[in-house]
N, C-alpha and C. Protein backbone atom coordinates (compact mmCIF):
# COMPACT_ATOMS: atom_id res chain seq x y z
N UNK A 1 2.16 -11.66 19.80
CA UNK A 1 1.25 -11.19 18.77
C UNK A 1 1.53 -11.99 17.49
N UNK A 2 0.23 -12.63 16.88
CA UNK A 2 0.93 -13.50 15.76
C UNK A 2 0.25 -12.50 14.77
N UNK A 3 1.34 -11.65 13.87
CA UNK A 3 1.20 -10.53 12.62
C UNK A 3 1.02 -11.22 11.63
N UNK A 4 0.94 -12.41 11.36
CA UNK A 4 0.86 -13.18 9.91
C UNK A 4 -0.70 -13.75 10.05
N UNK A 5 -1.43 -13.43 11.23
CA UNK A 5 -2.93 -13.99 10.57
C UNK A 5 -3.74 -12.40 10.21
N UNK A 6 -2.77 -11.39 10.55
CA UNK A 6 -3.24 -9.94 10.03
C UNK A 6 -3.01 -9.73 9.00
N UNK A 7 -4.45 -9.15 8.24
CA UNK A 7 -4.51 -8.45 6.85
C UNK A 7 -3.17 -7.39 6.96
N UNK A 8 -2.61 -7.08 5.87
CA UNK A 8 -1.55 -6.01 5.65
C UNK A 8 -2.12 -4.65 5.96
N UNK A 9 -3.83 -4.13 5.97
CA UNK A 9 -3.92 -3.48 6.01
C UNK A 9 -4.01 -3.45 7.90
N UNK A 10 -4.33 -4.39 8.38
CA UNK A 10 -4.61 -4.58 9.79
C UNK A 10 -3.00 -4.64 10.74
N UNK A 11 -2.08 -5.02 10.10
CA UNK A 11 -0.78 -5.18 10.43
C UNK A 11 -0.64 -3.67 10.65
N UNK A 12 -0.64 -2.72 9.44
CA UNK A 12 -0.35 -1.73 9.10
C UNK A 12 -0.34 -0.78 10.00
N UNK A 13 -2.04 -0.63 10.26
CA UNK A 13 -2.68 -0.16 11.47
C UNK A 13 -2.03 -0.20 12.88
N UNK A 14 -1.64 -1.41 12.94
CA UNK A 14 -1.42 -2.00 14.37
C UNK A 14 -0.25 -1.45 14.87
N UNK A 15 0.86 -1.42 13.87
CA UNK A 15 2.35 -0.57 14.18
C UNK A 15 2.28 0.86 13.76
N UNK A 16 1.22 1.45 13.44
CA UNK A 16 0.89 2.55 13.39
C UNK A 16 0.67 3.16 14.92
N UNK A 17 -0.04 2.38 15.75
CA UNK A 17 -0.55 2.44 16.99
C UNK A 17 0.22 2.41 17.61
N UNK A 18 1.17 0.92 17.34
CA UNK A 18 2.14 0.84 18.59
C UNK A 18 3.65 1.02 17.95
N UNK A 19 3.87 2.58 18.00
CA UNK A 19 5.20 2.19 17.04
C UNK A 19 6.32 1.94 17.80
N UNK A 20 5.94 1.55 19.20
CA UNK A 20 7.21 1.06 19.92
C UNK A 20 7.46 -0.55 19.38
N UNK A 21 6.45 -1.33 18.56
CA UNK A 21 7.26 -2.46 18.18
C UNK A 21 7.64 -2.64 17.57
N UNK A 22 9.15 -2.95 17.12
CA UNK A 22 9.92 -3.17 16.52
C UNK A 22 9.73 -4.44 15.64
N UNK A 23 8.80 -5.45 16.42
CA UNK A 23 8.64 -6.57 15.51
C UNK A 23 7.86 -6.47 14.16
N UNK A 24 6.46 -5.73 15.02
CA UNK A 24 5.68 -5.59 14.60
C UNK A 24 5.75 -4.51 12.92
N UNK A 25 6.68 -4.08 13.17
CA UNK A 25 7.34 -2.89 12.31
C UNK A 25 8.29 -3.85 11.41
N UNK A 26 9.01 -4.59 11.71
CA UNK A 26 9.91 -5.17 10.97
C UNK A 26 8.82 -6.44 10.13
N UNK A 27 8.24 -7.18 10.73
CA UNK A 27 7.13 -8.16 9.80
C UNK A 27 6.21 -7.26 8.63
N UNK A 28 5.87 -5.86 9.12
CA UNK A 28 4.98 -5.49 8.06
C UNK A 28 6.43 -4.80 6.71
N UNK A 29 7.40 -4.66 7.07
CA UNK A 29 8.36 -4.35 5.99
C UNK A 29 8.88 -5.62 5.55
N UNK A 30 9.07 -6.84 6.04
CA UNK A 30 9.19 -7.79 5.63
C UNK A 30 8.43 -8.34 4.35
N UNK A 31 7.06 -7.98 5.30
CA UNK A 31 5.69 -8.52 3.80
C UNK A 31 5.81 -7.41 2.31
N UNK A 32 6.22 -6.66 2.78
CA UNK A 32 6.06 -5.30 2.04
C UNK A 32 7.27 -5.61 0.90
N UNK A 33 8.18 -6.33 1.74
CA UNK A 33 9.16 -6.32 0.38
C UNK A 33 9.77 -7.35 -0.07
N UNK A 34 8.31 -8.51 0.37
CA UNK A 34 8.07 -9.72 -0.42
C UNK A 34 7.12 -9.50 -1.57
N UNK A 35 6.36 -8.42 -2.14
CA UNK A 35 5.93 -7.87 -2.66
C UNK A 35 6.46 -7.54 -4.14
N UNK A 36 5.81 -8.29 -5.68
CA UNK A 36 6.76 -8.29 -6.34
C UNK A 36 6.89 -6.62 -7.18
N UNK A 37 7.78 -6.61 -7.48
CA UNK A 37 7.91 -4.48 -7.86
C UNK A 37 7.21 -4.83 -9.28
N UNK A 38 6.68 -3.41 -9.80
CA UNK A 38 5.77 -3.29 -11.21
C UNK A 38 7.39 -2.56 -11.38
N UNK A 39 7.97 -2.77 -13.09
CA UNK A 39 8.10 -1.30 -13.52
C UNK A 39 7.03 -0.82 -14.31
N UNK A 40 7.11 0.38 -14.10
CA UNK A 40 6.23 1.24 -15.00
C UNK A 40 7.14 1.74 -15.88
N UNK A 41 8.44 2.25 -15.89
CA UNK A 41 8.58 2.94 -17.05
C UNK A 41 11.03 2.64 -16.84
N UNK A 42 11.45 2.68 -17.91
CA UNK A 42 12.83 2.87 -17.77
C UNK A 42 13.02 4.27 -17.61
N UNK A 43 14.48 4.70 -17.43
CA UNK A 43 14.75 6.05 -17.52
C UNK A 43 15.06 6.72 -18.63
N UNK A 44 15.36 5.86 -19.56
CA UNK A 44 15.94 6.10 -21.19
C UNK A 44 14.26 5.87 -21.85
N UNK A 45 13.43 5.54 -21.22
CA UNK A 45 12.15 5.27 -22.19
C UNK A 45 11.52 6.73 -22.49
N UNK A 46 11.06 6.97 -23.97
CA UNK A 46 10.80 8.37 -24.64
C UNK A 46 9.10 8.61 -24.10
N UNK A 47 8.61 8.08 -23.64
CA UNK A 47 7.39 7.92 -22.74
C UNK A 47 7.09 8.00 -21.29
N UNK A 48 8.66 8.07 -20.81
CA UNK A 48 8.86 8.24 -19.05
C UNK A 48 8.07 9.03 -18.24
N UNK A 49 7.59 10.45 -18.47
CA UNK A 49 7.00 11.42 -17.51
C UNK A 49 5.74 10.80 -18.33
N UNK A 50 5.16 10.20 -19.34
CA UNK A 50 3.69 9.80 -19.15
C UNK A 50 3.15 8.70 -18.85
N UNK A 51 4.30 7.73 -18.80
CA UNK A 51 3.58 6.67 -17.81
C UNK A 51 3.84 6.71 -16.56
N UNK A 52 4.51 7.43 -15.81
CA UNK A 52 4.67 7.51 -14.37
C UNK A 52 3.83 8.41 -13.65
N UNK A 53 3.16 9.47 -14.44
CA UNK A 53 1.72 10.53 -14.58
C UNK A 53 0.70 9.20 -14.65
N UNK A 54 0.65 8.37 -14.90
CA UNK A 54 -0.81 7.63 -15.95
C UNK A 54 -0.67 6.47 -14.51
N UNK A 55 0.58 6.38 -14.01
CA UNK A 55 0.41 5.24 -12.98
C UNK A 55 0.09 5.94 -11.47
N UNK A 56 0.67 7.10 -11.68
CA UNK A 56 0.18 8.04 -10.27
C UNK A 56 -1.45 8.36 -10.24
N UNK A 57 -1.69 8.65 -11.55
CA UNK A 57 -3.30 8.51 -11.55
C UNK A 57 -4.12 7.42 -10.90
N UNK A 58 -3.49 6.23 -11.37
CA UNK A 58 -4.29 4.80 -11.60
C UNK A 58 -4.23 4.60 -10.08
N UNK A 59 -3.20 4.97 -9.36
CA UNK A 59 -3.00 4.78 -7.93
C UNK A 59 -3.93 5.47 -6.97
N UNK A 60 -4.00 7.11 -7.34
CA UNK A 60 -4.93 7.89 -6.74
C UNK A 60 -6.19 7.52 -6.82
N UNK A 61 -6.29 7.12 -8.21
CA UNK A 61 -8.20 6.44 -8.66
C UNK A 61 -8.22 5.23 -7.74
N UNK A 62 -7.46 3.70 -7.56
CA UNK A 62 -7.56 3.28 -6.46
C UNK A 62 -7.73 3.53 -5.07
N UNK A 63 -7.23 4.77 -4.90
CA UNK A 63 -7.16 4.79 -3.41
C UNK A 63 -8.37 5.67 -2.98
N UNK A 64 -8.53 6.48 -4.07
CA UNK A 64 -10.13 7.22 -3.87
C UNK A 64 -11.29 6.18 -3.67
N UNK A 65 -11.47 5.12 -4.98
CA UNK A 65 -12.20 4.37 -4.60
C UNK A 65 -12.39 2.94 -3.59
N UNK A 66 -11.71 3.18 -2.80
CA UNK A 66 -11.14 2.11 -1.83
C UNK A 66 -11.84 3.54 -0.61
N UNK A 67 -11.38 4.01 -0.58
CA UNK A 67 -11.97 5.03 0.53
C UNK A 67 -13.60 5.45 0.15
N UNK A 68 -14.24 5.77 -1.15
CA UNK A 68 -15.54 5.77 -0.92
C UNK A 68 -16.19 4.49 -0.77
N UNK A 69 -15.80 3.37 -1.06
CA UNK A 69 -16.49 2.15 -0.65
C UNK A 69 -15.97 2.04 1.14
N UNK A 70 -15.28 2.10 1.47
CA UNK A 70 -15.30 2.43 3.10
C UNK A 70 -16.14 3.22 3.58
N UNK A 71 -16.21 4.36 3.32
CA UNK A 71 -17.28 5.39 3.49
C UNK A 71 -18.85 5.13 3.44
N UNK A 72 -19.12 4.23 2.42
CA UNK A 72 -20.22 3.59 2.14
C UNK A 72 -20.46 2.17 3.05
N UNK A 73 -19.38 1.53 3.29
CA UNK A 73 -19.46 0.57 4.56
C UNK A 73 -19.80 0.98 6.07
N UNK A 74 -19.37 2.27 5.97
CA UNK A 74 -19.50 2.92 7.93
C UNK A 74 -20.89 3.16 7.57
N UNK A 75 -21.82 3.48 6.36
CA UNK A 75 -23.02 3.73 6.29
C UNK A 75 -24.01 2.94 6.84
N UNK A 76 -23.74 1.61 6.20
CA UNK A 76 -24.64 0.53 6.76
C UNK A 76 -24.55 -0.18 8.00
């Protein structure tokens, strides 16, 4: 199985399905944590519980609208 011409979201899927592979499981954590990290906030920062609220939002609003434009794709 070559996992590197799969979208991350298609990788994703795929060891979802087959979670007996181990490869397949280890390449999508591989990509995953070639992935560069955001901080959003320090632990000493006087703003901590509202930007980590404001980024959990921004995440949910992505993922809502990533799912109604799917929704709207199975349409047509």
């Amino acid at each position: 199985m070559n996992y590197d011409s799969m979208s991350d979201a298609e990788l994703k899927q795929y060891f979802l399905k087959h979670r007996g592979d181990q490869a397949a499981f280890q390449a999508y954590l591989d990509r995953v944590n070639k992935r560069p990290r955001r901080i959003i906030a320090r632990p000493d920062d006087p703003d901590f519980d509202e930007k980590v609220q404001a980024a959990i939002r921004q995440k949910l609003e992505v993922r809502r609208n990533q799912s109604l434009s799917d929704s709207d794709f199975d349409r047509t």
